[in-house]
C-alpha atoms as a PDB file:
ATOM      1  CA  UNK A   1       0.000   0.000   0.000  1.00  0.00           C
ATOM      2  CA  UNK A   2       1.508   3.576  -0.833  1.00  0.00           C
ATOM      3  CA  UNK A   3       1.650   5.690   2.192  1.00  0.00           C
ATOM      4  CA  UNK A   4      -1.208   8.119   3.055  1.00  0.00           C
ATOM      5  CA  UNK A   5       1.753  11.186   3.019  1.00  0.00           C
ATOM      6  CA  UNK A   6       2.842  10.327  -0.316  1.00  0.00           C
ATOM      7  CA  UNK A   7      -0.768  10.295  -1.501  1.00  0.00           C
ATOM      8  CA  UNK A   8      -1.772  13.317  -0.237  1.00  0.00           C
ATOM      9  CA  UNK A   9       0.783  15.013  -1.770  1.00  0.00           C
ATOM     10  CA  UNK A  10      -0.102  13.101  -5.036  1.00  0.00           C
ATOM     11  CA  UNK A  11      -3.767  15.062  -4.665  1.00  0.00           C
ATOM     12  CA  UNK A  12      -2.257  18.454  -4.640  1.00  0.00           C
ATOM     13  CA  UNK A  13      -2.596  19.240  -8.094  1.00  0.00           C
ATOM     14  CA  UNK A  14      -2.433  22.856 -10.040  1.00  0.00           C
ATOM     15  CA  UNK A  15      -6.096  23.140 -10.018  1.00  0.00           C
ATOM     16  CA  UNK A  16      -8.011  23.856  -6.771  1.00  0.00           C
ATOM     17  CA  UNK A  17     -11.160  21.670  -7.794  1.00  0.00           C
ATOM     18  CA  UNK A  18      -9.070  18.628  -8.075  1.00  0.00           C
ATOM     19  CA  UNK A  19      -7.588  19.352  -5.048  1.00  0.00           C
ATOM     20  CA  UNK A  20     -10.461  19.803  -3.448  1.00  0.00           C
ATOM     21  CA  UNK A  21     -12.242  16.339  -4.688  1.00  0.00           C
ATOM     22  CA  UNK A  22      -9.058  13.877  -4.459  1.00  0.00           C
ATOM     23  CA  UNK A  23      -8.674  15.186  -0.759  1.00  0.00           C
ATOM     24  CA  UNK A  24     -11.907  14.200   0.368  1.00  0.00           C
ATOM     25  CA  UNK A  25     -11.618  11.080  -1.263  1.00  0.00           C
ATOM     26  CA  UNK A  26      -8.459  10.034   0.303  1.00  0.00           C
ATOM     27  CA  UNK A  27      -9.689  11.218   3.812  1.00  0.00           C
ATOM     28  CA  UNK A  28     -13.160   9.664   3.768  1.00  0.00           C
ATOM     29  CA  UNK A  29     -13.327   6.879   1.197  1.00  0.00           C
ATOM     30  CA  UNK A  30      -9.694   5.260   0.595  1.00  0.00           C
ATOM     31  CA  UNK A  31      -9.035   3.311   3.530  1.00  0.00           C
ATOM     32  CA  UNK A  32     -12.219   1.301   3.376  1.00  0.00           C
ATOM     33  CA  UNK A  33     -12.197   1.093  -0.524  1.00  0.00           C
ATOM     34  CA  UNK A  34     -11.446  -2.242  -2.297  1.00  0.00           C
ATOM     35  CA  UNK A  35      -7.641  -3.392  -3.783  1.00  0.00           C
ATOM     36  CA  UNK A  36      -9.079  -2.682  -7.282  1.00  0.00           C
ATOM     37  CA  UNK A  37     -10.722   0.984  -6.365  1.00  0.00           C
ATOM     38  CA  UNK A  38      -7.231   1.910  -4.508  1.00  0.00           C
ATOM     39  CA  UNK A  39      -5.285   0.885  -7.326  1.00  0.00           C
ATOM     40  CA  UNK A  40      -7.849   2.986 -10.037  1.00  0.00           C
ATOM     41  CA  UNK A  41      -7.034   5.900  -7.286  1.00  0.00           C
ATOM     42  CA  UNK A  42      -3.449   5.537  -7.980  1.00  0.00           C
ATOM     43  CA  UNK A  43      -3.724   5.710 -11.612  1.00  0.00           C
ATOM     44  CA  UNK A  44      -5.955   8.514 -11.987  1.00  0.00           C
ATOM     45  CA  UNK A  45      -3.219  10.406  -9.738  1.00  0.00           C
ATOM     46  CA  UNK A  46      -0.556   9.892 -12.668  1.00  0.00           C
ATOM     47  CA  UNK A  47      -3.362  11.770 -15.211  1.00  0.00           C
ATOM     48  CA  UNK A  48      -2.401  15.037 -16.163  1.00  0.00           C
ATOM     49  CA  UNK A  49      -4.601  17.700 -14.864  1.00  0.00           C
ATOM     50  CA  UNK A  50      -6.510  18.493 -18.060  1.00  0.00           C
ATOM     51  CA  UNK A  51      -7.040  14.573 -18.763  1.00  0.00           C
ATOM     52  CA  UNK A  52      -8.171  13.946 -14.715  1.00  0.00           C
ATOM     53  CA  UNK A  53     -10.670  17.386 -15.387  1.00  0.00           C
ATOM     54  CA  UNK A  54     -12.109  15.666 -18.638  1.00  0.00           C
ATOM     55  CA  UNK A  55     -12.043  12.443 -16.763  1.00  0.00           C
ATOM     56  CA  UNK A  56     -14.072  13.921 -13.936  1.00  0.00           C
ATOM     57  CA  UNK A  57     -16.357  16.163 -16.157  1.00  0.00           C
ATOM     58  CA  UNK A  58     -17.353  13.189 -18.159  1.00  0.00           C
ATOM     59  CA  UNK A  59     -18.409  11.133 -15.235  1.00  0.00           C
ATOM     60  CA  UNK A  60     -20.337  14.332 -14.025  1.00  0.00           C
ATOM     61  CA  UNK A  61     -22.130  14.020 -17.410  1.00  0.00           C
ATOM     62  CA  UNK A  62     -23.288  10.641 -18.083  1.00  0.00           C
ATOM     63  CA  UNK A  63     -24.791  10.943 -14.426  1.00  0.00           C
ATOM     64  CA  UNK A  64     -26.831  13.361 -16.174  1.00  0.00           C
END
């Protein structure tokens, strides 16, 4: 498991909204998420910013 410091410097990102919702998930959902969700975590962490916005702003939309 990667270390919960190293992670939450992974969240900080260049744009406040994605700081903002990779935070929250690593303080309230990671530790009781499944193997598979933790490692889909870790990958979306080595997006880009622009490619984790579209990313996010896509899921937003289909919800729709």
């Amino acid at each position: 498991m990667v270390e919960s410091g190293k992670l939450k410097w992974r969240c900080r990102r260049g744009v406040l909204e994605l700081d903002i919702v990779l935070e929250r998930y690593l303080t309230t959902d990671y530790l009781t998420a499944t193997d598979q969700e933790r490692a889909s975590f870790i990958d979306l962490l080595d997006l880009e910013d622009n490619e984790l916005l579209e990313v996010m702003l896509e899921k937003m939309n289909s919800k729709s």
